[in-house]
Protein backbone atom coordinates (compact mmCIF):
# COMPACT_ATOMS: atom_id res chain seq x y z
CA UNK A 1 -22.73 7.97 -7.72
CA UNK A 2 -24.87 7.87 -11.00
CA UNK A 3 -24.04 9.54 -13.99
CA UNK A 4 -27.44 10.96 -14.32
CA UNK A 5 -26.74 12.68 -10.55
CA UNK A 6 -23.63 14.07 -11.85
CA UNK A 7 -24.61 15.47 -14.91
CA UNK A 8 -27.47 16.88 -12.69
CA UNK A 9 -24.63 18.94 -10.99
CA UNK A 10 -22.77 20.19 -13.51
CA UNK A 11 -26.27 21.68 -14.80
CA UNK A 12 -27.05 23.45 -11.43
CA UNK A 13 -23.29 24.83 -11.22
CA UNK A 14 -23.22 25.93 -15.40
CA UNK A 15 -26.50 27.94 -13.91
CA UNK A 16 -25.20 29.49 -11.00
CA UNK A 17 -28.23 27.58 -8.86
CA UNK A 18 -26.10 28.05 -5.27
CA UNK A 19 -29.00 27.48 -2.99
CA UNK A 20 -30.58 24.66 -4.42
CA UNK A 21 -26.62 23.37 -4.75
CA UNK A 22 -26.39 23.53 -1.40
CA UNK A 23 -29.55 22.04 -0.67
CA UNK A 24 -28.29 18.83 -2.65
CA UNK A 25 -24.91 18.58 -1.47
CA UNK A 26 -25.50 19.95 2.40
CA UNK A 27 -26.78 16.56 3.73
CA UNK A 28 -24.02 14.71 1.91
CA UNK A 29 -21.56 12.47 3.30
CA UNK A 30 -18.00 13.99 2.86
CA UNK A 31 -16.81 11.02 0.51
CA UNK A 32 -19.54 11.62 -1.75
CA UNK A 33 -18.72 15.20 -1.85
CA UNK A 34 -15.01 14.17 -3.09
CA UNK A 35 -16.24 11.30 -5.38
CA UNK A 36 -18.55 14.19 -7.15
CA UNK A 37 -15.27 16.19 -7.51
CA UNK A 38 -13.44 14.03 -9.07
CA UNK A 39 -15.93 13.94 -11.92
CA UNK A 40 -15.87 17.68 -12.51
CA UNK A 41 -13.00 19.81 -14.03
CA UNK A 42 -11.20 21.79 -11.45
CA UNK A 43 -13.59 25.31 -11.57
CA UNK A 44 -16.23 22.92 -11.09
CA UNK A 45 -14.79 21.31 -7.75
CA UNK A 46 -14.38 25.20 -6.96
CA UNK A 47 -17.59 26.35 -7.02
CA UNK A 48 -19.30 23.60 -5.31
CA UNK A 49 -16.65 24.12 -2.61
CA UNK A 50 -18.24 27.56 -2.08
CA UNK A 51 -21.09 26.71 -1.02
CA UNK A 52 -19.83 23.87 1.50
CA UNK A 53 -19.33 24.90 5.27
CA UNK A 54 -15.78 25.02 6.16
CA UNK A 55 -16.51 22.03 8.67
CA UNK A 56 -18.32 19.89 5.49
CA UNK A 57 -15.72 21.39 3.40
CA UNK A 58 -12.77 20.09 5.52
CA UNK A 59 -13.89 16.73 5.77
CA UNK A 60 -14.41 16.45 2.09
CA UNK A 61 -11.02 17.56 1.20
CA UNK A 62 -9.54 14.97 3.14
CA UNK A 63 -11.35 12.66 1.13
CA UNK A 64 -10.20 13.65 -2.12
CA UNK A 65 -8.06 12.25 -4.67
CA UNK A 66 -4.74 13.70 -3.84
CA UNK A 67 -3.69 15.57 -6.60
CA UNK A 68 -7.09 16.95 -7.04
CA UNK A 69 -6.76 18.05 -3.56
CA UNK A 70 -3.72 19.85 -4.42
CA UNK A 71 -4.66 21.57 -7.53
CA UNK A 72 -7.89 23.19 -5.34
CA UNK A 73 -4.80 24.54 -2.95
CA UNK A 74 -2.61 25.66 -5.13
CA UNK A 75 -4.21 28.88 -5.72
CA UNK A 76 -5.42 29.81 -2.66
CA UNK A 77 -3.84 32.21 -0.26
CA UNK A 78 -2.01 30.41 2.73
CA UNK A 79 -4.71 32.77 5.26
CA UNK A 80 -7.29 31.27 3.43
CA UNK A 81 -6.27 27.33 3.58
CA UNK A 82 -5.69 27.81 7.54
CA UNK A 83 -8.72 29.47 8.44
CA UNK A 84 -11.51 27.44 5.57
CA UNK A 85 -9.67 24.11 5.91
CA UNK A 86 -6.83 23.63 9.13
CA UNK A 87 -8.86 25.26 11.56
CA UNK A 88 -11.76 22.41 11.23
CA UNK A 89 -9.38 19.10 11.01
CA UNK A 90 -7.60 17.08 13.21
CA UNK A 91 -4.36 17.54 13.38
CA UNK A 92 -2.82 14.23 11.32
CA UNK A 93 -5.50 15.13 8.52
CA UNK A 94 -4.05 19.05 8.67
CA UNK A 95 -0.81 17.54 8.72
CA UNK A 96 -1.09 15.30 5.43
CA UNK A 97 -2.60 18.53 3.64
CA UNK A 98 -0.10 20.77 5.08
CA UNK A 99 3.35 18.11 4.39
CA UNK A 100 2.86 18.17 0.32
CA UNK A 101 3.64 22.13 0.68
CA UNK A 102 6.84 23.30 0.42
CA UNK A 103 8.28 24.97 3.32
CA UNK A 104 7.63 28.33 2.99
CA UNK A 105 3.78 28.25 2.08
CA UNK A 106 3.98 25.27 5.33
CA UNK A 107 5.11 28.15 7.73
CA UNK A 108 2.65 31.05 6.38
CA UNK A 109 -0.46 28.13 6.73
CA UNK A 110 0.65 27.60 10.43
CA UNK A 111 0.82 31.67 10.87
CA UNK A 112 -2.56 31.64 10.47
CA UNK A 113 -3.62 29.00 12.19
CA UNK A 114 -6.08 30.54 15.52
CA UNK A 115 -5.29 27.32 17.82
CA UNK A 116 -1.45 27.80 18.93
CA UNK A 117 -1.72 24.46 20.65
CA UNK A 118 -2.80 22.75 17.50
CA UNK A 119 -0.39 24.84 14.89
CA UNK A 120 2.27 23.23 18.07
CA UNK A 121 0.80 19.81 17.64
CA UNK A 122 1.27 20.33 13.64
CA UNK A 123 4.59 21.06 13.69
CA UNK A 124 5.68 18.50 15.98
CA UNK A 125 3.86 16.05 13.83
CA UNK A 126 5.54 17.28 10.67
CA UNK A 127 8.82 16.30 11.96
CA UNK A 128 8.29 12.54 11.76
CA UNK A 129 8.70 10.66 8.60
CA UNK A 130 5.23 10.41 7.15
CA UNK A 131 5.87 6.54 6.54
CA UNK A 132 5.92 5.91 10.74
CA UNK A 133 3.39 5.78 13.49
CA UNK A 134 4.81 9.40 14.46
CA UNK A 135 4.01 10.85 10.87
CA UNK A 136 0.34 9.02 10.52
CA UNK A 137 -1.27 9.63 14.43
CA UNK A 138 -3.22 12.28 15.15
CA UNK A 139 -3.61 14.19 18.95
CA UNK A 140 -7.04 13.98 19.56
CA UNK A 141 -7.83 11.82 22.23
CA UNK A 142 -9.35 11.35 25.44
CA UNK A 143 -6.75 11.25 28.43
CA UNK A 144 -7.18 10.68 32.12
CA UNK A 145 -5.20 10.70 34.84
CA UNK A 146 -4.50 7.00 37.57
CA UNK A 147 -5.21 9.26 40.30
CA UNK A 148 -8.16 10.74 39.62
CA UNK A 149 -10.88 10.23 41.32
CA UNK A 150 -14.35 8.87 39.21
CA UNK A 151 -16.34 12.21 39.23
CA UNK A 152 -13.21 14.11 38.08
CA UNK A 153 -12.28 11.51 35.51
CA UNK A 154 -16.36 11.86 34.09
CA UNK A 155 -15.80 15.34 34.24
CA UNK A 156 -12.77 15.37 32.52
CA UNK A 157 -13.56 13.52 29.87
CA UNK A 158 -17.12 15.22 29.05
CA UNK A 159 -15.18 18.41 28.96
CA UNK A 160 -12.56 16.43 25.98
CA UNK A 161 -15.10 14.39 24.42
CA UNK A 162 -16.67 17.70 23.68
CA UNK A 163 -13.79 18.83 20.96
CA UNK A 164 -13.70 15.12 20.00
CA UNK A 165 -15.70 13.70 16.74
CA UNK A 166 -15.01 10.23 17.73
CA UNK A 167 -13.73 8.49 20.84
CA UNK A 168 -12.45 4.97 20.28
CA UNK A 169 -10.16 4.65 23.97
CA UNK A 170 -10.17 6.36 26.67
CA UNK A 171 -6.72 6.43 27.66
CA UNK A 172 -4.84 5.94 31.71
CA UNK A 173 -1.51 8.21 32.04
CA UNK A 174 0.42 8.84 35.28
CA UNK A 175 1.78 11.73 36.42
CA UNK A 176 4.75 12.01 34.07
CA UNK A 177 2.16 11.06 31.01
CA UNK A 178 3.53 8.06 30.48
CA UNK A 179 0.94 5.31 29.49
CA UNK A 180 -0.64 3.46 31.92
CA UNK A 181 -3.59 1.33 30.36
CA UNK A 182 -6.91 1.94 29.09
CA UNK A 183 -9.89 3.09 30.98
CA UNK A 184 -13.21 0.70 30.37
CA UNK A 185 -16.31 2.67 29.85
CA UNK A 186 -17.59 -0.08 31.44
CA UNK A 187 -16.30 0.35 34.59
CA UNK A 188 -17.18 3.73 34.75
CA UNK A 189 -21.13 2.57 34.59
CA UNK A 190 -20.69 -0.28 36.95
CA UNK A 191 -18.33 0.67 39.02
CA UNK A 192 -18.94 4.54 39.83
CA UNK A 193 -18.11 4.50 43.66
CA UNK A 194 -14.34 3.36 42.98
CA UNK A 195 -12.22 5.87 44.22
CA UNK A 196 -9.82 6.31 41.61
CA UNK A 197 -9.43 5.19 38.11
CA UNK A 198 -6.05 3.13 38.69
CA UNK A 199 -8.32 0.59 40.82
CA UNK A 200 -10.18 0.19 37.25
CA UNK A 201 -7.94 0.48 34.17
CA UNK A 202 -6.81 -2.26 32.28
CA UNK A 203 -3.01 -2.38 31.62
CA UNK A 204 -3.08 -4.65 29.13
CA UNK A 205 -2.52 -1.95 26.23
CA UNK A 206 -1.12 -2.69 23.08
CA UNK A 207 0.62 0.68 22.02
CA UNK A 208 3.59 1.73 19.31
CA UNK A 209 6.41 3.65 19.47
CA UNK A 210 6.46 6.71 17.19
CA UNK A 211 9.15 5.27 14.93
CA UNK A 212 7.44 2.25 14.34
CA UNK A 213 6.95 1.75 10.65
CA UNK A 214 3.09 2.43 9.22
CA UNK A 215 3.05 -1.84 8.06
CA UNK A 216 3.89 -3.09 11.87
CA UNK A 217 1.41 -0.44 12.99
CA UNK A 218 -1.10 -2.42 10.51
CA UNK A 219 -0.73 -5.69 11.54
CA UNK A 220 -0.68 -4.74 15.44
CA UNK A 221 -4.78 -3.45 14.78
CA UNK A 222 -5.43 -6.60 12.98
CA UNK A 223 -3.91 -9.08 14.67
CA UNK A 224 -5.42 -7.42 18.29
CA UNK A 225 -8.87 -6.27 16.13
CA UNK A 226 -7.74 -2.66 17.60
CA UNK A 227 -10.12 0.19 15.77
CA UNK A 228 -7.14 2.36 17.00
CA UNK A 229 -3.95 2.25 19.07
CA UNK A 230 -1.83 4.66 21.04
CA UNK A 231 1.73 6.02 19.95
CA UNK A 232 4.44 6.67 22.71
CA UNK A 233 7.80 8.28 22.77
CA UNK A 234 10.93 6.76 23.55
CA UNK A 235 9.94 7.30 27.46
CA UNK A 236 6.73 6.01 27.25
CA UNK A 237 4.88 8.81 27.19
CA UNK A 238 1.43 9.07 25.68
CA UNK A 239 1.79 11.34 22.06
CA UNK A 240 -1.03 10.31 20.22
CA UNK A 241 -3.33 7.66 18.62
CA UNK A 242 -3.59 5.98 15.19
CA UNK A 243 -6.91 4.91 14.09
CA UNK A 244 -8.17 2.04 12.23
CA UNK A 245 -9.41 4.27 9.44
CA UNK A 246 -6.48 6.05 8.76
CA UNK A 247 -4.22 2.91 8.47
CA UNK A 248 -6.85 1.65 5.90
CA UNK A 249 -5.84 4.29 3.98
CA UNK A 250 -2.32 3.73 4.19
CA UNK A 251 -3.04 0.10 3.18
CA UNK A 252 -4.90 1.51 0.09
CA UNK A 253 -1.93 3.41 -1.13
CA UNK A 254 0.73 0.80 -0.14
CA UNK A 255 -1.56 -1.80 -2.08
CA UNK A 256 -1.53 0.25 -5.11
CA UNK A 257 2.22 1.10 -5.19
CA UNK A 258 3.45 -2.90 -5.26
CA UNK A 259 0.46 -3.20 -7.58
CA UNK A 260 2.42 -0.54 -10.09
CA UNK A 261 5.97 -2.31 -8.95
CA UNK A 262 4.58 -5.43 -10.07
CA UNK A 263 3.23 -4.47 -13.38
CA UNK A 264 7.11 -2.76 -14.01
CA UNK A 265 6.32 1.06 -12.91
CA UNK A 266 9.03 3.15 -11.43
CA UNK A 267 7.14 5.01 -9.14
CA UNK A 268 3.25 6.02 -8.49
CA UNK A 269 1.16 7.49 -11.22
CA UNK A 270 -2.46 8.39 -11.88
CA UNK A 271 -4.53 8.28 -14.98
CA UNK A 272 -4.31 11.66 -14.47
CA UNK A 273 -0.56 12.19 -15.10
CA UNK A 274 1.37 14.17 -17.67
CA UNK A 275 2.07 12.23 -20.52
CA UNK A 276 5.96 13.14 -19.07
CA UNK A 277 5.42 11.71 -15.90
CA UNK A 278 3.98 8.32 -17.54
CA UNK A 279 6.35 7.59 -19.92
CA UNK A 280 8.69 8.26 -16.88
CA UNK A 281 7.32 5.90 -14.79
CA UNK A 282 7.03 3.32 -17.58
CA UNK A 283 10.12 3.82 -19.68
CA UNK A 284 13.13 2.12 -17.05
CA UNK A 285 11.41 -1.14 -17.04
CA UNK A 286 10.83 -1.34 -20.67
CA UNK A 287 14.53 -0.33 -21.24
CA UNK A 288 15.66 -3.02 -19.42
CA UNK A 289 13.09 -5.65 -20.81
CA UNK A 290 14.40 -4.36 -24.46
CA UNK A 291 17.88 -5.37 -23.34
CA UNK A 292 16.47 -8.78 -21.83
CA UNK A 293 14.91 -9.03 -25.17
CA UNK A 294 18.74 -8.23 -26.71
CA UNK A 295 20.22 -11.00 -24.87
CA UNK A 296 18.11 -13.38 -25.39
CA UNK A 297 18.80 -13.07 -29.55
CA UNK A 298 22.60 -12.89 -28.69
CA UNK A 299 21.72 -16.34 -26.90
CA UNK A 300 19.35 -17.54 -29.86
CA UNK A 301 22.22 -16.45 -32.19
CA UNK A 302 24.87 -18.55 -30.83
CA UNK A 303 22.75 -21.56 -30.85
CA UNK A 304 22.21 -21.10 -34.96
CA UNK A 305 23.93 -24.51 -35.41
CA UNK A 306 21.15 -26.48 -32.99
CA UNK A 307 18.26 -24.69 -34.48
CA UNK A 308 18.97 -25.00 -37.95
CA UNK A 309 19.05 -28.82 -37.66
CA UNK A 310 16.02 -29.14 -35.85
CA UNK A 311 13.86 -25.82 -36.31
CA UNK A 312 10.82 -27.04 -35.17
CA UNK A 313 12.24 -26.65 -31.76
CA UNK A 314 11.68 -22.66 -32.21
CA UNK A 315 8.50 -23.38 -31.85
CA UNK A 316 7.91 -24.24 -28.08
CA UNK A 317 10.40 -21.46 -27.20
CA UNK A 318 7.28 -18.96 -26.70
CA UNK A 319 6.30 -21.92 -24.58
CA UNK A 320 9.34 -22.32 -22.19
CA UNK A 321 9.13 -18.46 -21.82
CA UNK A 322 5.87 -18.38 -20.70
CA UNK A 323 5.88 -21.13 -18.57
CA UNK A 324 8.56 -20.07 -17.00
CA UNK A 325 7.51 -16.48 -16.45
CA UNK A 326 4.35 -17.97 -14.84
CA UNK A 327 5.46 -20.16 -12.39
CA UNK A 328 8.00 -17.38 -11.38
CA UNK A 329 5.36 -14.72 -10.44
CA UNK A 330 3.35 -17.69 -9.04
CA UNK A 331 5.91 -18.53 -6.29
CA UNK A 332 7.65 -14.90 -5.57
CA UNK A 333 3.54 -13.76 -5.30
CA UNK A 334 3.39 -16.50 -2.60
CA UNK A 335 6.43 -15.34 -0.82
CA UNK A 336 5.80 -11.77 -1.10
CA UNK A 337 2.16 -11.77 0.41
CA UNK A 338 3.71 -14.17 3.09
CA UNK A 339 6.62 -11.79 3.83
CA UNK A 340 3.90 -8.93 3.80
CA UNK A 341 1.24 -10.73 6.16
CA UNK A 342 4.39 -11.64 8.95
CA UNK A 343 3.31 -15.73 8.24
CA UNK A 344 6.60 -16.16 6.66
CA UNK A 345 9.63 -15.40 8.72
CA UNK A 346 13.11 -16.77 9.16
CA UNK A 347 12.44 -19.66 11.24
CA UNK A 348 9.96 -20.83 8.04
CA UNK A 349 12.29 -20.15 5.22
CA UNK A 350 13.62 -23.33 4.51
CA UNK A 351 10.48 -25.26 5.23
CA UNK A 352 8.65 -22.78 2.84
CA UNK A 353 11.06 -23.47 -0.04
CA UNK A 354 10.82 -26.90 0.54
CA UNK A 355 7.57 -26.96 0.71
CA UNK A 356 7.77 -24.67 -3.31
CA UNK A 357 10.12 -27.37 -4.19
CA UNK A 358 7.82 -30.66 -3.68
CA UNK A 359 5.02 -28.41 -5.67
CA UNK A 360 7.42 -27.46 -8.22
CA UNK A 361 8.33 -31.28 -9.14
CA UNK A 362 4.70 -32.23 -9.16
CA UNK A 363 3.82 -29.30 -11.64
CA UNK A 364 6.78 -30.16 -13.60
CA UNK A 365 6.44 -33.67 -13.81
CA UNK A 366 2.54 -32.89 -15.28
CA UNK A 367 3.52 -30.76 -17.18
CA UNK A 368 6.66 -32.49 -18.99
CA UNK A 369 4.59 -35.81 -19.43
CA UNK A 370 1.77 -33.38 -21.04
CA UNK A 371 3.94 -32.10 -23.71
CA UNK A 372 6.05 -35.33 -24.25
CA UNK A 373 2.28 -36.96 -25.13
CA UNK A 374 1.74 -34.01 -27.58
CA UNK A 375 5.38 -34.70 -28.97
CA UNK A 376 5.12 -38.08 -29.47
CA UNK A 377 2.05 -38.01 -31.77
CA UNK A 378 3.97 -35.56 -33.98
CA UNK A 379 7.43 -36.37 -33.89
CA UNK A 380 8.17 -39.73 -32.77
CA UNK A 381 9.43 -41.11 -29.62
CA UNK A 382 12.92 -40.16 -29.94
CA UNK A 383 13.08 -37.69 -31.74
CA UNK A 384 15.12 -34.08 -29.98
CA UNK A 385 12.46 -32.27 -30.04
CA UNK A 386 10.02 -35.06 -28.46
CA UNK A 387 12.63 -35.23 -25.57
CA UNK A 388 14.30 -31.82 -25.21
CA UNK A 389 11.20 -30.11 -24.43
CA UNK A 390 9.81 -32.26 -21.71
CA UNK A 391 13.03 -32.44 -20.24
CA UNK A 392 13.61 -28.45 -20.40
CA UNK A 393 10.17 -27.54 -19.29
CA UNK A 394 11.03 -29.72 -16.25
CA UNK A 395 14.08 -27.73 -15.48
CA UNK A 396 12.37 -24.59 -16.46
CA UNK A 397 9.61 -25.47 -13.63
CA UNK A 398 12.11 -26.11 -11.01
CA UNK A 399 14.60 -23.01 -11.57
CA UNK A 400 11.21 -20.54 -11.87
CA UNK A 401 10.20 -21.73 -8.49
CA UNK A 402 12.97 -21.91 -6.92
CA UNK A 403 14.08 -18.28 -7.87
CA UNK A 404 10.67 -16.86 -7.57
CA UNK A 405 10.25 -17.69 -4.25
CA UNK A 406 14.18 -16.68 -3.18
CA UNK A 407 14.38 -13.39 -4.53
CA UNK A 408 11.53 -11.45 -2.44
CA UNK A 409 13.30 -13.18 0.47
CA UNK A 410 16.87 -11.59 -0.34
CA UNK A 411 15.07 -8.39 -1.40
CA UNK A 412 13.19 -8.30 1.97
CA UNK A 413 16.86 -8.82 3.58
CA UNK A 414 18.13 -5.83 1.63
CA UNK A 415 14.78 -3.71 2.93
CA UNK A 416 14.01 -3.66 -0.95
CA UNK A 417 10.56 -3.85 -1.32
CA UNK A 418 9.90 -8.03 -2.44
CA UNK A 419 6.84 -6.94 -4.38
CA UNK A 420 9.60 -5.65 -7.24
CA UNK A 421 10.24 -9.08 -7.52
CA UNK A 422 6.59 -10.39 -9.00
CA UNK A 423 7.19 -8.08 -12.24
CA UNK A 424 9.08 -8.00 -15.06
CA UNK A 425 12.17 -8.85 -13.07
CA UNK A 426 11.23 -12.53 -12.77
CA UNK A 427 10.27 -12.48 -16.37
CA UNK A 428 13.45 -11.44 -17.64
CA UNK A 429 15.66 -13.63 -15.31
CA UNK A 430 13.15 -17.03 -16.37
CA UNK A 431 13.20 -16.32 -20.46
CA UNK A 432 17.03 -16.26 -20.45
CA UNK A 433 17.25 -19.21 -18.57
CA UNK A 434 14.44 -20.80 -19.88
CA UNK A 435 16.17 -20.49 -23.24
CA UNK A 436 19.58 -21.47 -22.00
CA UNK A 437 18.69 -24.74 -20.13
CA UNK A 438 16.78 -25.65 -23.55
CA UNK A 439 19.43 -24.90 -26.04
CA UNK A 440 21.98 -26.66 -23.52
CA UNK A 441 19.76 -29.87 -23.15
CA UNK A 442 18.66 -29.45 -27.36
CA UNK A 443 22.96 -29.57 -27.83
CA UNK A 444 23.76 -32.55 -25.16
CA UNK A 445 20.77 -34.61 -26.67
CA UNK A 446 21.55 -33.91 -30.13
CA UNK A 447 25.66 -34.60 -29.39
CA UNK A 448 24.26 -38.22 -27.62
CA UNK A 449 21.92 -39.39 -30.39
CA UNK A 450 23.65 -38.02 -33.79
């Protein structure tokens, strides 16, 4: 969206120009409608959201940015939300509108809702946690029955498609709705004589249970290349369908959070934020990278002796640091977007730290024979600081690596979220040892050749 086409906008709503508004924004894909929004202040969003229909409308408020989304509701009357917005969306979008309202304002917006079946459907759906395949799927979906016969099955499901904006599966249940297997469209084209649609499904189905968490859900539709799959109940019994799109979404927002728990936030924030919420967010990690930052002086301090006879060696401390932050969030990165993709498990654990280990002595031994060469020119051969650098950086390397990649794993044991691992965590664990394994190889070195 150009700058030129937004400004454009803002000009036609600061002059009240509501037809030819519509005539621009009418045609519009719904995500362009909410990526225009976002650029406009919030009376802005309003008035072009007058002159939407409530079907256009709904699908571009699904779109939007979240909290933009919620300001727009805020104000409006719980009648109003159900019959402009609910009444026109499926019932997991309705239900990821509806579950950011507290309780009360939740049970008015259902009140009003004209479909009792769907308001039913809501509710039921609000009950799951919104991080499972219960709390994500949505109820729209094309069902038949094994004993149908082929002209009541195509009659059936003209009659459903009809309510439907996409179908992705047609879906096989039995009697008792439990899922059978999928019905191929193809079958229904070259096969139309077949006397009932149980002589035709496929039972190879790949389907969820409604408790399964939204990350299992994800890697079932990649690893199958599913555009959607079907959720059952404890008894087997067809609920409801997730679909592709929607778990790219989820993906999106999961991405961003270990993005933010990587870089040392608390918990999710927007550009957008209070300046409260930020410094929130930000503050607990700093804290506890101030008291890293405390403890490694307290370790500097006690050291005084070591680094006033040789304090050229403060020099490459900035050094050990870094290198030892870096190899740290190298190797728990590795480990985290294994644990995250399912390719490392607990039958590959110890041939995956082996594996760091072998890399980790190659780096180190590079790396140690780099800086001894820079050493040498400047100090000597033997002199502590020629030696005690190599020989810490070496040690450095191998503890980063080794701790990097072992953390996410005990954090993923815990069912802590590994990704905490890649930020300042490993930082603050790899200066204080850095500095430790340097100070205690500067001391043993200096006690050997003075």
């Amino acid at each position: 969206m150009t700058k030129d086409f937004i400004n454009y906008i803002k000009e036609l709503i600061e002059q009240k120009e509501s037809v030819l508004l519509q005539e621009k924004i009418s045609k519009m894909h719904p995500a362009d409608i909410a990526e225009i929004c976002a650029e406009l202040d919030l009376e802005e969003a309003r008035f072009i959201y007058r002159q939407l229909s409530n079907e256009k409308a709904a699908d571009a408020l699904i779109e939007m940015d979240e909290d933009l989304r919620n300001e727009l509701l805020e104000e409006l009357p719980s009648e109003a939300i159900a019959k402009r917005f609910v009444n026109y969306m499926d019932t997991d979008d309705a239900v990821e509108i509806i579950r950011d309202m507290d309780e009360e304002k939740q049970e008015e917006v259902l009140s009003h809702i004209k479909d009792i079946e769907q308001a039913g459907d809501i509710v039921d759906l609000l009950q799951y946690d919104e991080d499972t395949a219960g709390g994500l799927m949505s109820t729209e979906m094309v069902v038949v029955n094994e004993n149908w016969s082929m002209p009541e099955c195509l009659k059936e499901m003209r009659q459903q498609a009809e309510e439907l904006d996409e179908i992705y599966y047609v879906y096989v249940v039995d009697d008792d709705e439990r899922l059978c297997g999928l019905f191929p469209l193809k079958k229904m084209i070259t096969s139309p004589s077949v006397s009932k649609v149980k002589h035709v499904m496929s039972t190879k189905v790949v389907s969820v249970d409604v408790d399964t968490p939204i990350d299992e859900v994800t890697m079932l539709i990649e690893k199958y290349n599913l555009v959607a799959i079907p959720v059952v109940d404890k008894i087997n019994r067809l609920v409801g369908q997730i679909t592709v799109d929607d778990v790219m979404d989820e993906v999106r927002e999961q991405t961003e959070h270990d993005q933010q728990l990587t870089a040392g936030l608390t918990q999710d924030v927007e550009t957008s934020d209070s300046v409260f919420i930020q410094t929130k967010a930000r503050l607990p990690w700093l804290i506890i990278g101030m008291l890293g930052g405390i403890c490694s002086s307290i370790l500097l301090n006690s050291f005084t002796g070591t680094l006033g006879s040789h304090p050229e060696m403060a020099l490459f401390i900035p050094l050990l640091a870094g290198m030892g932050g870096n190899v740290g969030t190298q190797s728990s990165a590795i480990a985290v977007q294994g644990l995250a993709n399912n390719s490392l498990d607990s039958s590959h654990i110890f041939r995956h730290i082996l594996k760091e280990m072998v890399v980790a002595i190659v780096n180190a031994t590079i790396l140690s024979l780099m800086v001894y060469v820079y050493n040498f020119f400047i100090y000597g051969a033997l002199d502590i600081v020629t030696l005690a650098v190599p020989l810490s950086l070496f040690v450095v390397v191998l503890f980063a690596s080794s701790f990097g990649t072992m953390i996410p794993m005990i954090l993923e044991r815990m069912d802590i979220n590994p990704a905490v691992a890649t930020g300042p965590f490993i930082q603050i664990i790899n200066d204080l040892s850095g500095m430790t394994f340097y100070m205690i190889i500067a001391m043993a070195l200096n006690s050997i050749m003075y």
